[in-house]
N, C-alpha and C. Protein backbone atom coordinates (compact mmCIF):
# COMPACT_ATOMS: atom_id res chain seq x y z
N UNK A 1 0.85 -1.18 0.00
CA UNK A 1 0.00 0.00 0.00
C UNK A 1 0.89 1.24 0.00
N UNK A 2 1.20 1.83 -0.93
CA UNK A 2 1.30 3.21 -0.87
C UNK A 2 0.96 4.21 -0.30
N UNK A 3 1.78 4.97 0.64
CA UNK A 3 1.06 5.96 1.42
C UNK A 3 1.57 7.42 1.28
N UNK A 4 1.11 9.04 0.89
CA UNK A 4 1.91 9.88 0.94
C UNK A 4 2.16 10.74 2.59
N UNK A 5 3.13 11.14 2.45
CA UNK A 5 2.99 11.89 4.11
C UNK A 5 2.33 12.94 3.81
N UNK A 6 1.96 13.17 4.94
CA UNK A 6 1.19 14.49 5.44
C UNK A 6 1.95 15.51 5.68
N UNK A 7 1.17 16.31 5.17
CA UNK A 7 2.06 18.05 5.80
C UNK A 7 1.48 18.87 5.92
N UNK A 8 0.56 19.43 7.18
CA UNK A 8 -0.20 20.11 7.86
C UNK A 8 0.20 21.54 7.55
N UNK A 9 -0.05 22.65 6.63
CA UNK A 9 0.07 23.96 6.73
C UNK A 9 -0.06 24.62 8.23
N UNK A 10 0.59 25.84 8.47
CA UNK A 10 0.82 26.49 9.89
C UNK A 10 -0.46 26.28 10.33
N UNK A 11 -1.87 26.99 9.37
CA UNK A 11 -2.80 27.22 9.92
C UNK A 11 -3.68 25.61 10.65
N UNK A 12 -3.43 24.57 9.69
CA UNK A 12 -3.89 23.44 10.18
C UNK A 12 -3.27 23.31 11.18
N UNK A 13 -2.49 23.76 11.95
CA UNK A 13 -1.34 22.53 12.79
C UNK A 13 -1.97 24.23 13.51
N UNK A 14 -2.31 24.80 13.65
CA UNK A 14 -2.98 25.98 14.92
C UNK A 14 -4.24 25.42 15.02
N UNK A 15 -5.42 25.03 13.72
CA UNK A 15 -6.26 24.41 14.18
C UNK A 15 -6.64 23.38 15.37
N UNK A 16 -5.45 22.65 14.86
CA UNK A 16 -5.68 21.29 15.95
C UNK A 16 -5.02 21.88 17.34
N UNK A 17 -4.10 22.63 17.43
CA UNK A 17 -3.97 22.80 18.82
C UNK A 17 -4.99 23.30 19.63
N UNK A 18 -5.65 24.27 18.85
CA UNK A 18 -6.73 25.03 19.15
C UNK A 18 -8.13 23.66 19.54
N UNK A 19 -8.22 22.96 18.46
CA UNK A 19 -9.12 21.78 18.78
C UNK A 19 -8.64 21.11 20.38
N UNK A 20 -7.71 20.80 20.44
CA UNK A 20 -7.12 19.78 21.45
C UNK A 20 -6.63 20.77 22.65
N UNK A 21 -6.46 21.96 22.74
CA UNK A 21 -6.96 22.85 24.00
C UNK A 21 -8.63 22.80 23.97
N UNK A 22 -9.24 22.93 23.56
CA UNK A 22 -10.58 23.21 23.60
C UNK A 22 -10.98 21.61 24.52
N UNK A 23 -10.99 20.87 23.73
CA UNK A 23 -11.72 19.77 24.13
C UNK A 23 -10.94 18.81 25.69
N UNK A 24 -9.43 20.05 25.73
CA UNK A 24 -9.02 19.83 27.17
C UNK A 24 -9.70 20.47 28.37
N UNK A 25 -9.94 21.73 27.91
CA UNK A 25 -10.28 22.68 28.66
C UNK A 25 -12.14 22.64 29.45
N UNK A 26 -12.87 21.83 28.38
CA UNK A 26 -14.23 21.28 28.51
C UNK A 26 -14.49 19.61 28.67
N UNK A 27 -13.92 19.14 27.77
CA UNK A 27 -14.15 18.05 27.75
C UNK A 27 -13.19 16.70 28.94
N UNK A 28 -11.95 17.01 28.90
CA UNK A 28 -10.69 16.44 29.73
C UNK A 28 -10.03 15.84 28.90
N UNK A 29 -9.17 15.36 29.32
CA UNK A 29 -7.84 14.53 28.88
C UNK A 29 -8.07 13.47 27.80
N UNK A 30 -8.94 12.60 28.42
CA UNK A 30 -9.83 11.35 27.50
C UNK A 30 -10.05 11.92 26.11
N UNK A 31 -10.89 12.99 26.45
CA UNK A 31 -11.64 13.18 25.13
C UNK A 31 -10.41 13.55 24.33
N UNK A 32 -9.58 15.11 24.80
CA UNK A 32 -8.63 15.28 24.36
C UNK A 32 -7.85 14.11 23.18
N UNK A 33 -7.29 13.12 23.70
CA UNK A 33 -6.89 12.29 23.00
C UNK A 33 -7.45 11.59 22.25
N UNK A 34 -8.82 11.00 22.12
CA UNK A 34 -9.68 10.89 21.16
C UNK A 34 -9.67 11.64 20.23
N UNK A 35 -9.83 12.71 20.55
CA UNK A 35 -9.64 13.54 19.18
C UNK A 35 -8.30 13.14 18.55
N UNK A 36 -7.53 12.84 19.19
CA UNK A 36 -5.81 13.06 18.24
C UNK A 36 -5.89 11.86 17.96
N UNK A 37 -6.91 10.73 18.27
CA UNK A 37 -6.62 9.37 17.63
C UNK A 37 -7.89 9.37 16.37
N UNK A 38 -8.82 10.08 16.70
CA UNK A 38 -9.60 10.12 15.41
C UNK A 38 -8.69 11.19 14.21
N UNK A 39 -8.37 12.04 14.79
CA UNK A 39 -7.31 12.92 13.97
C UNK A 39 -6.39 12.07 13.00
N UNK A 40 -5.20 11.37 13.66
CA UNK A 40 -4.57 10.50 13.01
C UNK A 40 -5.29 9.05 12.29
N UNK A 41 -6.15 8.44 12.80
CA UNK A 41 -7.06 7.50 11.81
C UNK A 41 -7.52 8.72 10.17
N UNK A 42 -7.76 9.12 10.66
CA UNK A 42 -8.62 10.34 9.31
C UNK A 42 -6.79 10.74 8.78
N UNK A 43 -5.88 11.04 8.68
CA UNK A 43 -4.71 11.32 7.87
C UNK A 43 -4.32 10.24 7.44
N UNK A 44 -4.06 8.56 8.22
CA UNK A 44 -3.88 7.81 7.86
C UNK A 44 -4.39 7.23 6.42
N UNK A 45 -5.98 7.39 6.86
CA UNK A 45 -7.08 7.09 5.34
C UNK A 45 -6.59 8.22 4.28
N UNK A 46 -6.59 9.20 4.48
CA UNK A 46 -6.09 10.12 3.50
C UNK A 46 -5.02 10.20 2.69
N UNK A 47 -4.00 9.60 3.87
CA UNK A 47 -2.32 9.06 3.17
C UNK A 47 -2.34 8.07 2.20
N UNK A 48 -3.59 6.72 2.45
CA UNK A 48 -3.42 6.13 1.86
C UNK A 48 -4.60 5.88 0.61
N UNK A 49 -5.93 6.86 0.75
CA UNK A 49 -6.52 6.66 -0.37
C UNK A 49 -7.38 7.96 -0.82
N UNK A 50 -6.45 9.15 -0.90
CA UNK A 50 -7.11 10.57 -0.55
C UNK A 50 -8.60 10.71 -1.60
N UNK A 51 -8.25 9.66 -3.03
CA UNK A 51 -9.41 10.29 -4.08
C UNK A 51 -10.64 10.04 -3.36
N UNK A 52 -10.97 8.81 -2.04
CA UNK A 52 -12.13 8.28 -1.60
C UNK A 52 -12.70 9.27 -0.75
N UNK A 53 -11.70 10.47 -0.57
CA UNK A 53 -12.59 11.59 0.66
C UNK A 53 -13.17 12.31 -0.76
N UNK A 54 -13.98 13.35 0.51
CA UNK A 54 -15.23 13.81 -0.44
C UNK A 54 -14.46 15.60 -1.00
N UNK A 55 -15.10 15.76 -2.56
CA UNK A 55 -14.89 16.51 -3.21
C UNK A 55 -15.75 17.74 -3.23
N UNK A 56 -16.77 17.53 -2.32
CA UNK A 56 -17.84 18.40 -2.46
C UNK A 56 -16.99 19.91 -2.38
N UNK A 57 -16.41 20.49 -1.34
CA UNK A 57 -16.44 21.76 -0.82
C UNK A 57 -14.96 22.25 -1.88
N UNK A 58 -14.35 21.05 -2.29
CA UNK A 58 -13.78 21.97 -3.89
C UNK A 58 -14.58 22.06 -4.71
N UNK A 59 -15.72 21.53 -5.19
CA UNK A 59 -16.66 21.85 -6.22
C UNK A 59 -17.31 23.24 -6.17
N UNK A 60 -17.68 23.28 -4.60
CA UNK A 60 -18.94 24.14 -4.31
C UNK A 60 -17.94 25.43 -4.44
N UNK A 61 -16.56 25.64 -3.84
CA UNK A 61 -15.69 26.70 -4.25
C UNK A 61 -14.94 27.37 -5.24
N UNK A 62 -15.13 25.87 -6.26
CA UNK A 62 -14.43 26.02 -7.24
C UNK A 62 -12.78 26.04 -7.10
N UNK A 63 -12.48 25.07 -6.33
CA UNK A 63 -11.19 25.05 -6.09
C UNK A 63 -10.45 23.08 -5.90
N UNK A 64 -10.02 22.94 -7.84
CA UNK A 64 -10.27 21.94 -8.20
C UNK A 64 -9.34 20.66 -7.45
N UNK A 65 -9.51 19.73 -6.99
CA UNK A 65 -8.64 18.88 -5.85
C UNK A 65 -8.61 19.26 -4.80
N UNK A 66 -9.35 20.27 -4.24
CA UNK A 66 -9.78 20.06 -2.63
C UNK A 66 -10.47 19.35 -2.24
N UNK A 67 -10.22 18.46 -1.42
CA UNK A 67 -11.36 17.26 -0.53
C UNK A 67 -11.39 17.54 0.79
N UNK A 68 -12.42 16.89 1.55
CA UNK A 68 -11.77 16.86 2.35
C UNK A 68 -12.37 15.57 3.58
N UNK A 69 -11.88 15.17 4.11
CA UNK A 69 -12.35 14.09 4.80
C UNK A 69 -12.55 14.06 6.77
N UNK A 70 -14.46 13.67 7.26
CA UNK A 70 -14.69 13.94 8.67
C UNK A 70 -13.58 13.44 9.55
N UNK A 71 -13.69 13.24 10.82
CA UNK A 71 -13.12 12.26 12.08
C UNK A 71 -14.43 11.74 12.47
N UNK A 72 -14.33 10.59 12.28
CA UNK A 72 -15.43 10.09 13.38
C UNK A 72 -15.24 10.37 14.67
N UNK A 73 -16.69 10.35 14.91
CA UNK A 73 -17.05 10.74 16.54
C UNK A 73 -16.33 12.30 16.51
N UNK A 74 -16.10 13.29 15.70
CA UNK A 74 -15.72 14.36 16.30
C UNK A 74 -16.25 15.39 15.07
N UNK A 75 -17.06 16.73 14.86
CA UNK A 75 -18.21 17.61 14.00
C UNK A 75 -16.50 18.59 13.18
N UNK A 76 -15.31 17.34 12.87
CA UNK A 76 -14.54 18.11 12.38
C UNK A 76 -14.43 17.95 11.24
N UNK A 77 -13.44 18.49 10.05
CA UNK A 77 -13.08 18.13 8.50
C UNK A 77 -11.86 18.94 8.71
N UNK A 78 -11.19 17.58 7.82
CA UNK A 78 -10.13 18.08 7.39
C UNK A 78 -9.79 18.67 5.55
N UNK A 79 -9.22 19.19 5.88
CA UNK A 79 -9.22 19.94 4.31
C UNK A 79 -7.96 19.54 3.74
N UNK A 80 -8.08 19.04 2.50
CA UNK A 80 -6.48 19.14 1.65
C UNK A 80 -6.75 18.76 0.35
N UNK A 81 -5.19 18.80 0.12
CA UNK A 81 -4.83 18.51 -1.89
C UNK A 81 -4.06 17.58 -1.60
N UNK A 82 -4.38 16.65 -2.54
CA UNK A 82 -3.39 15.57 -2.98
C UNK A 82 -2.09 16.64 -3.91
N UNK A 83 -1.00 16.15 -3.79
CA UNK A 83 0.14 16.56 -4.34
C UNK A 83 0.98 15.38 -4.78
N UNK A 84 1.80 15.29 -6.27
CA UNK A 84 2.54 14.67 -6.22
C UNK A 84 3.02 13.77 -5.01
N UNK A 85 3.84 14.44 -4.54
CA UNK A 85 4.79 13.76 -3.63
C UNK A 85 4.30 13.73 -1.98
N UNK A 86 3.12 14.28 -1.76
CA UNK A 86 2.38 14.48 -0.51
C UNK A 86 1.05 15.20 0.03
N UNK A 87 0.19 15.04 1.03
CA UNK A 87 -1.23 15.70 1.42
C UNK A 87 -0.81 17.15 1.39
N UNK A 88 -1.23 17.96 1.07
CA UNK A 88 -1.15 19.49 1.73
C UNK A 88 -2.20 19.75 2.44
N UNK A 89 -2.12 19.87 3.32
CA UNK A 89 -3.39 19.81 4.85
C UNK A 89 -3.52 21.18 4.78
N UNK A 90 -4.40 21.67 4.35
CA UNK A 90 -5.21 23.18 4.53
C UNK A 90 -5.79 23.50 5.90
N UNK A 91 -6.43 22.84 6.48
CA UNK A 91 -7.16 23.48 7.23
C UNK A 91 -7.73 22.12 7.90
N UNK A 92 -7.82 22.19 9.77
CA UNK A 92 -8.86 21.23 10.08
C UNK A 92 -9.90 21.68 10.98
N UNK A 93 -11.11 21.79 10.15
CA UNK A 93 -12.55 23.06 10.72
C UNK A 93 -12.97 21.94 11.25
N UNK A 94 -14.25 22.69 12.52
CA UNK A 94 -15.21 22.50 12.86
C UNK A 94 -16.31 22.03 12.01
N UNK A 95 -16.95 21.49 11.91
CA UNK A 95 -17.65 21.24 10.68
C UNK A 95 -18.99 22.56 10.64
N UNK A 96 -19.47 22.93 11.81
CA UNK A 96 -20.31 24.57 12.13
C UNK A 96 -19.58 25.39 11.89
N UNK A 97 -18.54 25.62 11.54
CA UNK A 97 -18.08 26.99 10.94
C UNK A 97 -18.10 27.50 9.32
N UNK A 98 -18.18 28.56 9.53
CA UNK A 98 -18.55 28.81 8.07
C UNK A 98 -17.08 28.49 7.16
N UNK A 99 -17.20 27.67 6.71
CA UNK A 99 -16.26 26.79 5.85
C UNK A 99 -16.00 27.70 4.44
N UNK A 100 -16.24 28.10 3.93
CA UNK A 100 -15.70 28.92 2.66
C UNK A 100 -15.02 30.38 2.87
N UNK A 101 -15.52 30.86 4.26
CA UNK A 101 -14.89 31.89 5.15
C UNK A 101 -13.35 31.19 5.86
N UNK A 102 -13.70 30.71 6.19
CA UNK A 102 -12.18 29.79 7.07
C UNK A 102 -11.50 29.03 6.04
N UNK A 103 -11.78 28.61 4.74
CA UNK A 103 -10.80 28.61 3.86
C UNK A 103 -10.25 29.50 2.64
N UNK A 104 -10.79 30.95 3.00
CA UNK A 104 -10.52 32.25 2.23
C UNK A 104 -8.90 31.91 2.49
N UNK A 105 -8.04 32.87 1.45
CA UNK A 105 -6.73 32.76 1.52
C UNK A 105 -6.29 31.09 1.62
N UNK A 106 -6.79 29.89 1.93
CA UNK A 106 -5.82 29.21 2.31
C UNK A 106 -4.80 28.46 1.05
N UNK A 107 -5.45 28.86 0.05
CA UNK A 107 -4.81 28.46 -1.63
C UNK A 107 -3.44 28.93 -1.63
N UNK A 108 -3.44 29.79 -0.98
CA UNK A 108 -2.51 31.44 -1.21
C UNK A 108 -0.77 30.60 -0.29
N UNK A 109 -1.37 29.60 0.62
CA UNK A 109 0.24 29.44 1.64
C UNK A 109 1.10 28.61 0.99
């Protein structure tokens, strides 16, 4: 199985800290890490079969090879491009946030 690595842009890799304070700060430790194990299950699938995540929110933007794929058990998405040689991780939203607002500029890094 072929897998590409991941490479989380600044703003993704602030997302998740931001996720994983949050769900420390309310939720505790447990959950906390749940998230970083649904986190890494969801990059794993992506590393290894990115065309199967969903294309919708590059369509709806018009921004062609953006997918992006949930975490189970957690109202998140992750955003990216397949690349040659690796994921480019855009962004990992809330799935309630306004999503075409929170990925303004992110083409641009």
């Amino acid at each position: 199985m072929n897998t590409l690595p991941i490479i989380p842009r600044e703003l993704a890799q602030a997302d998740v800290e931001q996720a994983i304070d949050h769900y420390l700060a309310e939720a505790g430790r447990d959950i906390a890490f749940s998230f970083i194990d649904a986190l890494e299950a969801a990059f794993l699938q992506i590393a290894t079969n990115p065309a199967a995540c969903s294309p919708r929110w590059g369509q709806d933007l018009k921004l062609p090879g953006l997918r992006s794929q949930k975490l189970k058990r957690f109202p998140y998405l992750v955003f990216f491009m397949e690349r040659e040689d690796h994921i480019d991780v855009w962004r990992v939203l809330h799935a309630r946030r306004d999503i075409p607002l929170w990925l303004q500029g992110s083409e641009e890094d």
